[in-house]
C-alpha atoms as a PDB file:
ATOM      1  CA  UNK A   1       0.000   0.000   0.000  1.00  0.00           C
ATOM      2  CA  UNK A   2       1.168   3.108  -0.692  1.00  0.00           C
ATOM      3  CA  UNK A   3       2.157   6.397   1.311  1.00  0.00           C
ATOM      4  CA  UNK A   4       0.359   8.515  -0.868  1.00  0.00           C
ATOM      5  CA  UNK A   5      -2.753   6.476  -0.317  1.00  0.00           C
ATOM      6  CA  UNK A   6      -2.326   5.819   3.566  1.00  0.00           C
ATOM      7  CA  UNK A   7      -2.197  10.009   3.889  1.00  0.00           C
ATOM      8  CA  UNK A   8      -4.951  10.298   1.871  1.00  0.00           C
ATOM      9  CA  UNK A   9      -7.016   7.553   4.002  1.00  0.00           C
ATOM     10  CA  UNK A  10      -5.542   8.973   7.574  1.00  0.00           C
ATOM     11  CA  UNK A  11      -6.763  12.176   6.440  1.00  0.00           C
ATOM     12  CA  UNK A  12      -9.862  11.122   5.525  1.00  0.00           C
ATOM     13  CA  UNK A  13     -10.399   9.285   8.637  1.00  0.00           C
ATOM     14  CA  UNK A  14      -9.197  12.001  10.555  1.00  0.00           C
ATOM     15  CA  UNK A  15     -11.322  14.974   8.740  1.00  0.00           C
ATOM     16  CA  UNK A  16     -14.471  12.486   9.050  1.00  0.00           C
ATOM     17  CA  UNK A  17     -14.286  11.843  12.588  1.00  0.00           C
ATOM     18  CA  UNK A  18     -13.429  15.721  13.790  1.00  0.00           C
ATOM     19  CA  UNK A  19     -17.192  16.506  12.145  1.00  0.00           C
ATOM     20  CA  UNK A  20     -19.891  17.544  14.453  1.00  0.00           C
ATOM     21  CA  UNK A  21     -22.652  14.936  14.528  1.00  0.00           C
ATOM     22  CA  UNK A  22     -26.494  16.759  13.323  1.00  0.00           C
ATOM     23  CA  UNK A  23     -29.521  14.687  12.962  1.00  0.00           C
ATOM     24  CA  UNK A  24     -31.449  14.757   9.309  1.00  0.00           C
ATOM     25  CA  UNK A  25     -33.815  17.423  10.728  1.00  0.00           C
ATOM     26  CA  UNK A  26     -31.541  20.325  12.140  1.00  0.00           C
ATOM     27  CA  UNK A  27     -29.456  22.277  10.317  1.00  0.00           C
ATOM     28  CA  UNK A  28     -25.705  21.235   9.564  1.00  0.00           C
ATOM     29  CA  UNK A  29     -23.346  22.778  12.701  1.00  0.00           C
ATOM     30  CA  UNK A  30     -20.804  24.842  10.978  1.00  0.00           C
ATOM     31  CA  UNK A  31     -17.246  24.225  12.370  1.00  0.00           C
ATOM     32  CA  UNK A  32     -15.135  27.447  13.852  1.00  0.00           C
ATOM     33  CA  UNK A  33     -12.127  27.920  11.296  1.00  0.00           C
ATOM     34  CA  UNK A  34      -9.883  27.556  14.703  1.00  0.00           C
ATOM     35  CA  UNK A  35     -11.546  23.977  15.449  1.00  0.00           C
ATOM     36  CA  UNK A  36     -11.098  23.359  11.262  1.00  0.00           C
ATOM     37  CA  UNK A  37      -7.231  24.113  11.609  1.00  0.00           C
ATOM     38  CA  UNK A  38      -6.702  22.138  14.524  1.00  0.00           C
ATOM     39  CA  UNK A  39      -8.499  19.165  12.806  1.00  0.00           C
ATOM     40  CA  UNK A  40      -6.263  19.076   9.766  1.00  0.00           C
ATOM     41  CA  UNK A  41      -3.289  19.784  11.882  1.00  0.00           C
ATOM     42  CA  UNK A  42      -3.843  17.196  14.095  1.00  0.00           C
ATOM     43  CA  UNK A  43      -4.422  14.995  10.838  1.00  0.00           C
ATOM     44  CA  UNK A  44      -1.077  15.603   9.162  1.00  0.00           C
ATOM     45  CA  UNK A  45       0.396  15.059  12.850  1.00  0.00           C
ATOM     46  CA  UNK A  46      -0.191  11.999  12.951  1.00  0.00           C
ATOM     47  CA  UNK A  47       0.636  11.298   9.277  1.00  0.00           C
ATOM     48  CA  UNK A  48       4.002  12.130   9.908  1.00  0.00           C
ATOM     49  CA  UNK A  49       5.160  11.279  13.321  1.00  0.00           C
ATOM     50  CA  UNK A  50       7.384   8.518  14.332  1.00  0.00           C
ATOM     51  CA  UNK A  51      10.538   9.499  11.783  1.00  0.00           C
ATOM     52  CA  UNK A  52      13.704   8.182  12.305  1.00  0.00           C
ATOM     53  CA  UNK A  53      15.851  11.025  13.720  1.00  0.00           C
ATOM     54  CA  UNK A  54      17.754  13.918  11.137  1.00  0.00           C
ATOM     55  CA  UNK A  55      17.983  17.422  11.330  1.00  0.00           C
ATOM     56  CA  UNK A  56      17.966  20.101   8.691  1.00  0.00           C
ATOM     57  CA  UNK A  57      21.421  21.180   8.719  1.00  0.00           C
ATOM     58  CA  UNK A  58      21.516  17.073   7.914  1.00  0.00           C
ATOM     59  CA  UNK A  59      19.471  17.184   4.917  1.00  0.00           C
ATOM     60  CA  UNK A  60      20.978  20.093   3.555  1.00  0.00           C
ATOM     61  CA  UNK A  61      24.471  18.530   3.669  1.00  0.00           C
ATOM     62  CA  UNK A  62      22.942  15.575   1.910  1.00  0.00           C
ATOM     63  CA  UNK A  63      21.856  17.718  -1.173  1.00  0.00           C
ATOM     64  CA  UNK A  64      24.995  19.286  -1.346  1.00  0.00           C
ATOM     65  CA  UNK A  65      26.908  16.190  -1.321  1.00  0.00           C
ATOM     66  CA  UNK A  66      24.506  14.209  -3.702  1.00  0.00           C
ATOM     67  CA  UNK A  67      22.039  15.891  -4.895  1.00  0.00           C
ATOM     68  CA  UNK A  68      18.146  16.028  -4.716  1.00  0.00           C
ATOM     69  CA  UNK A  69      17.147  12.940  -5.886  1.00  0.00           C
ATOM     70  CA  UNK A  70      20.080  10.493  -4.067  1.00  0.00           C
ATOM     71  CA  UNK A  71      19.011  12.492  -0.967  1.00  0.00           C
ATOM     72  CA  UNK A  72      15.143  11.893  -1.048  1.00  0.00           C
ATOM     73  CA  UNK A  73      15.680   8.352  -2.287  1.00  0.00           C
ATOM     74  CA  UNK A  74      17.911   7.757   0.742  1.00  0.00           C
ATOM     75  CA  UNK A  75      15.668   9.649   3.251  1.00  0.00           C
ATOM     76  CA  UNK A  76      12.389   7.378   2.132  1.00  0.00           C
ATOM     77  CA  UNK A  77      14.175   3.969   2.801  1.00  0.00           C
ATOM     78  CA  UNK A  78      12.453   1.179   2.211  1.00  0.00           C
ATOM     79  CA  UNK A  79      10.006   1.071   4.752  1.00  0.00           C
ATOM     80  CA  UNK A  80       8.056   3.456   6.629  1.00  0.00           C
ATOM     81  CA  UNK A  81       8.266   6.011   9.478  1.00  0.00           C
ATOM     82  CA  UNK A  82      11.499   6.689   7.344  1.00  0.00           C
ATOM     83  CA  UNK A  83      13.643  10.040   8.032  1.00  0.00           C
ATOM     84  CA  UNK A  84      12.088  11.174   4.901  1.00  0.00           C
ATOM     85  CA  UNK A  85       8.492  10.796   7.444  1.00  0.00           C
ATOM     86  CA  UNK A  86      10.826  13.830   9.639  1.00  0.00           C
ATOM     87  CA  UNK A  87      11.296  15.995   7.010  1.00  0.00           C
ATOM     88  CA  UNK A  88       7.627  16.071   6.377  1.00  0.00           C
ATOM     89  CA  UNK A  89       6.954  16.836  10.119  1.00  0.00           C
ATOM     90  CA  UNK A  90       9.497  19.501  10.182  1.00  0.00           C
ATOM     91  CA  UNK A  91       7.533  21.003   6.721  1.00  0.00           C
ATOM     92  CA  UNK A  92       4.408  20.557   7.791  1.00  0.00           C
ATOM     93  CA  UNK A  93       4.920  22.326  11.296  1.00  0.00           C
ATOM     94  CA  UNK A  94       5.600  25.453   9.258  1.00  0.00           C
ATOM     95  CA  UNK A  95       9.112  25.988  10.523  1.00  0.00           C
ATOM     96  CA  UNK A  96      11.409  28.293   8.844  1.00  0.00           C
ATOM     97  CA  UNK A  97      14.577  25.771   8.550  1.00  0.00           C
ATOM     98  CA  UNK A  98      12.492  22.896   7.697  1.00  0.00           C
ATOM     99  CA  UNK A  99      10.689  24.994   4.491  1.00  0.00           C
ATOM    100  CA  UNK A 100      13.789  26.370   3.500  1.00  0.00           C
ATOM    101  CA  UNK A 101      14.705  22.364   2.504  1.00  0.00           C
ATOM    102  CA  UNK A 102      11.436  22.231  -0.345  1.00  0.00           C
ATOM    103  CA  UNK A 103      13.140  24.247  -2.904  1.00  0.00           C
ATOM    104  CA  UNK A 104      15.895  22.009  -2.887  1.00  0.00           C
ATOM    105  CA  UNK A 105      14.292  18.816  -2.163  1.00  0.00           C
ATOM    106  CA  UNK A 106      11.520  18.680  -5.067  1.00  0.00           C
ATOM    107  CA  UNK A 107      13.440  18.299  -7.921  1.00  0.00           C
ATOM    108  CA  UNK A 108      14.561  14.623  -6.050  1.00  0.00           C
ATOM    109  CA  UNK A 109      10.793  13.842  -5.432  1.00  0.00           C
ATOM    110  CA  UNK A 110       8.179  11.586  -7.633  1.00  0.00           C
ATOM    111  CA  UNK A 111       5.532   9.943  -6.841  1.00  0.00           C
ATOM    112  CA  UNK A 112       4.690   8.979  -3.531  1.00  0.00           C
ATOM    113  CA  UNK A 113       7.314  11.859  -2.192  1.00  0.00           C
ATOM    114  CA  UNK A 114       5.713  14.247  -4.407  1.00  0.00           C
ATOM    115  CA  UNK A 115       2.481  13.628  -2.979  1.00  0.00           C
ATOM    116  CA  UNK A 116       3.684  13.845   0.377  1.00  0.00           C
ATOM    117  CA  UNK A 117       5.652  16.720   0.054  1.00  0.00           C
ATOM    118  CA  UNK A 118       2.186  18.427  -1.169  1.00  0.00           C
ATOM    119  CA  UNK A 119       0.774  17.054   1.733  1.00  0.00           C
ATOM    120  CA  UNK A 120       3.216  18.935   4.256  1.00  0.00           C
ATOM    121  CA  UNK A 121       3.087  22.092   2.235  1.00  0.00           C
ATOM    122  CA  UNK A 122      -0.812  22.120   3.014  1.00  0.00           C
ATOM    123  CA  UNK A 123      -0.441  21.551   6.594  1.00  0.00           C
ATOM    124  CA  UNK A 124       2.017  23.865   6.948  1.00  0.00           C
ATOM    125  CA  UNK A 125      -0.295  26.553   5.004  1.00  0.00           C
ATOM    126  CA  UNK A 126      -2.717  26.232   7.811  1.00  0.00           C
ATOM    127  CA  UNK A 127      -0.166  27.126  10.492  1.00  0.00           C
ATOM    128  CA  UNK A 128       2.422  29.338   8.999  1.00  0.00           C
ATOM    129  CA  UNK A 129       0.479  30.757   5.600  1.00  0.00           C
ATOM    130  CA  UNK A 130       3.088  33.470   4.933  1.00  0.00           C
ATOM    131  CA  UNK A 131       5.771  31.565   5.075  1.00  0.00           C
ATOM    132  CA  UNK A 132       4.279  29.464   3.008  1.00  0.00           C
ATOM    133  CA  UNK A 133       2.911  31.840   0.068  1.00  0.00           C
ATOM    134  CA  UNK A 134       6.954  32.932  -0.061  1.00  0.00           C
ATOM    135  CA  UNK A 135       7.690  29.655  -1.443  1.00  0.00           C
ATOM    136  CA  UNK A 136       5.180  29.932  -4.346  1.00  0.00           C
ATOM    137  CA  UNK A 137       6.549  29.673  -7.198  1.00  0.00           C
ATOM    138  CA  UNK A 138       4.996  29.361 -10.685  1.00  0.00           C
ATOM    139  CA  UNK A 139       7.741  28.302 -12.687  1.00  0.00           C
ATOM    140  CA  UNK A 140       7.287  24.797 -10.002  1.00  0.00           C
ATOM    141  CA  UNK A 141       4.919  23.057 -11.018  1.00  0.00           C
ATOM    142  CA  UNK A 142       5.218  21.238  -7.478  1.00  0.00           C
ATOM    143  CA  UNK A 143       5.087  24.928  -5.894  1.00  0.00           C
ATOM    144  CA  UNK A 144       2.400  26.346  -8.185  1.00  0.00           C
ATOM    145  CA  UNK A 145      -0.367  28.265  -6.185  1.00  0.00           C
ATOM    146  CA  UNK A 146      -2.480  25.470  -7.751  1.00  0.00           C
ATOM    147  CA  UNK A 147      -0.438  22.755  -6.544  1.00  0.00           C
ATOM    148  CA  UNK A 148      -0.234  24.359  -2.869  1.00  0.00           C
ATOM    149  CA  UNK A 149      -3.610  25.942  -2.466  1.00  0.00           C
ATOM    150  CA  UNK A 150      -5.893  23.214  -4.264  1.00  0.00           C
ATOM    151  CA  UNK A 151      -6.812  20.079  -2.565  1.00  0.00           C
ATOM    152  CA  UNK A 152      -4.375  16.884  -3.442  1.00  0.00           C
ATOM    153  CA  UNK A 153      -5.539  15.712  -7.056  1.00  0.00           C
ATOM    154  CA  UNK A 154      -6.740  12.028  -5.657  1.00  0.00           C
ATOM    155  CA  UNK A 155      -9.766  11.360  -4.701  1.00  0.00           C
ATOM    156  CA  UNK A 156     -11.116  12.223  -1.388  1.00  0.00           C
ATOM    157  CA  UNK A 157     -14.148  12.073   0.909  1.00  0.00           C
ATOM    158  CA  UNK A 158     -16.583  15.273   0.771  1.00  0.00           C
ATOM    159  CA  UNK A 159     -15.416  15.645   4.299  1.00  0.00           C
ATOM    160  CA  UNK A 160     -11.794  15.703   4.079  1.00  0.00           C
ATOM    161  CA  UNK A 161     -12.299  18.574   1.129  1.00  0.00           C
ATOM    162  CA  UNK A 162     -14.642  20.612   3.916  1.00  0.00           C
ATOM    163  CA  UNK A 163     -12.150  20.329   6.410  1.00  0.00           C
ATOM    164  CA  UNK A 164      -9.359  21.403   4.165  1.00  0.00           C
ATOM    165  CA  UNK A 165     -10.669  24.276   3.114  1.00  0.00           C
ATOM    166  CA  UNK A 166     -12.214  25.694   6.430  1.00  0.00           C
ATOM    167  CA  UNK A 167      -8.358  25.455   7.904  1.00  0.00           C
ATOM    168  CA  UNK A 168      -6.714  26.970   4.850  1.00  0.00           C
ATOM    169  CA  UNK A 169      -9.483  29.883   3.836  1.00  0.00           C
ATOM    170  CA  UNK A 170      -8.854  31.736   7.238  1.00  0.00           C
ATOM    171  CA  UNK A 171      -5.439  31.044   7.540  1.00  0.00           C
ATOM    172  CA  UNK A 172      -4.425  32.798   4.296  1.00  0.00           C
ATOM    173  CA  UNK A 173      -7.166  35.074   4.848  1.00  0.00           C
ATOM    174  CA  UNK A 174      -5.025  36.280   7.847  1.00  0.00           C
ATOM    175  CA  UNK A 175      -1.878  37.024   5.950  1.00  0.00           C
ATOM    176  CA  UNK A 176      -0.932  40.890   6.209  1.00  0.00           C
ATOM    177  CA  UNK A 177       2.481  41.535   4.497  1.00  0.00           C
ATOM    178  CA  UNK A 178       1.307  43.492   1.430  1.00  0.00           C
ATOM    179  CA  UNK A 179       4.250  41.474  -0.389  1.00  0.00           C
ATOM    180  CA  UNK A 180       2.766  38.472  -0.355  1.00  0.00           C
ATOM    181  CA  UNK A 181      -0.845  40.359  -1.689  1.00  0.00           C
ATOM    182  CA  UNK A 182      -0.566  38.514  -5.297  1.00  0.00           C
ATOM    183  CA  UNK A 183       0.072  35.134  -4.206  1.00  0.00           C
ATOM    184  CA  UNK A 184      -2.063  35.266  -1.232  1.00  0.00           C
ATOM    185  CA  UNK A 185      -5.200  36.421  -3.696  1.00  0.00           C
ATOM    186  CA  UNK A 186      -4.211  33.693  -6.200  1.00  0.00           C
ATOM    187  CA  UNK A 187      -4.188  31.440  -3.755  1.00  0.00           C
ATOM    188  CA  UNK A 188      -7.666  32.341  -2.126  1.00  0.00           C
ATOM    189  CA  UNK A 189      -9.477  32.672  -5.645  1.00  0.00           C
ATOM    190  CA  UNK A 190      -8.546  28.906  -6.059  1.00  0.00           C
ATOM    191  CA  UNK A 191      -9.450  27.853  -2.820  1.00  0.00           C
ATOM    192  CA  UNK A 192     -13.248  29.762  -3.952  1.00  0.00           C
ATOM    193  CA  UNK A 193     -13.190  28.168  -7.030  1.00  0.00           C
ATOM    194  CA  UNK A 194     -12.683  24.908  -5.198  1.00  0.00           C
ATOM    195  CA  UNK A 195     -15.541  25.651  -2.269  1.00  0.00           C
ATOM    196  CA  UNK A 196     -18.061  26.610  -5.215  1.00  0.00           C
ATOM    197  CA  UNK A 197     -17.783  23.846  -7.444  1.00  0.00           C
END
């Protein structure tokens, strides 16, 4: 089974299960975009805990020495809770030294790692949007505002796609630096085109 697919079913799972119960004859509850962003946080959480151990400063050498694609291969192992499974909890908690790695991890990515990569990039939208939008980058097709701000391109529940988008609507909506004005618009006219259709 794939990682690709096992993210896509924890998240699922995890969106599904963080939804208010209503009965057929009241209105739907709407969920608080706070309780939304904790849901999908907590989701990609525990998607990508229980790494083996590396730090950036690690993974940077790595490129350096061998490139992108020698370095991802060697981070994803075989098996999984890999330290490539770190690096995408570093990404997806938003932290500065842990984003500064995507640039220069992508181009070693396919697949599976491009998937989950995508995956991290989302979470980390919901906590650290601006430092997120920086990264956009249209010439990337893996950091495309469509790539970041759209929902993953496989199929998932109607649930998972609500909770996605009432964590990342509000937390773009609540990015200020007027440098970041273009990409966070972009980004928040797909994430309507998304919610509309």
């Amino acid at each position: 089974m794939s990682r690709a697919f096992l993210i896509v079913a924890t998240l699922a799972t995890l969106a599904a299960c963080s939804q208010p119960e209503t009965k057929a004859v009241e209105a739907p509850a709407q969920t608080s975009p706070s309780e939304a962003m904790a849901a999908y946080t907590a989701a990609a959480t525990v998607l990508f805990s229980g790494g083996q151990p590396i730090t950036p400063a690690e993974v940077t050498a790595m490129v350096a020495a061998q490139g992108a694609q020698p370095t991802v291969a060697a981070l994803y192992g075989d098996g999984e809770k890999t330290r490539w499974t770190t690096v995408m909890a570093g990404v997806a908690s938003g932290a500065a030294e842990w984003l500064a790695l995507v640039p220069a991890l992508i181009p070693g990515t396919e697949n599976a790692t491009s998937y989950e990569i995508q995956d991290a990039l989302k979470a980390a939208m919901v906590v650290e949007p601006s430092a997120v939008l920086v990264l956009l980058d249209e010439r990337d097709p893996m950091l495309s505002t469509e790539a970041v701000c759209a929902a993953a391109g496989i199929e998932q529940t109607p649930e998972w796609y609500a909770a996605y988008y009432d964590a990342l609507t509000p937390a773009v909506e609540s990015v200020t630096d007027p440098a970041l004005s273009e990409k966070k618009s972009a980004c928040l006219t797909i994430l309507k085109a998304r919610v509309a259709s």
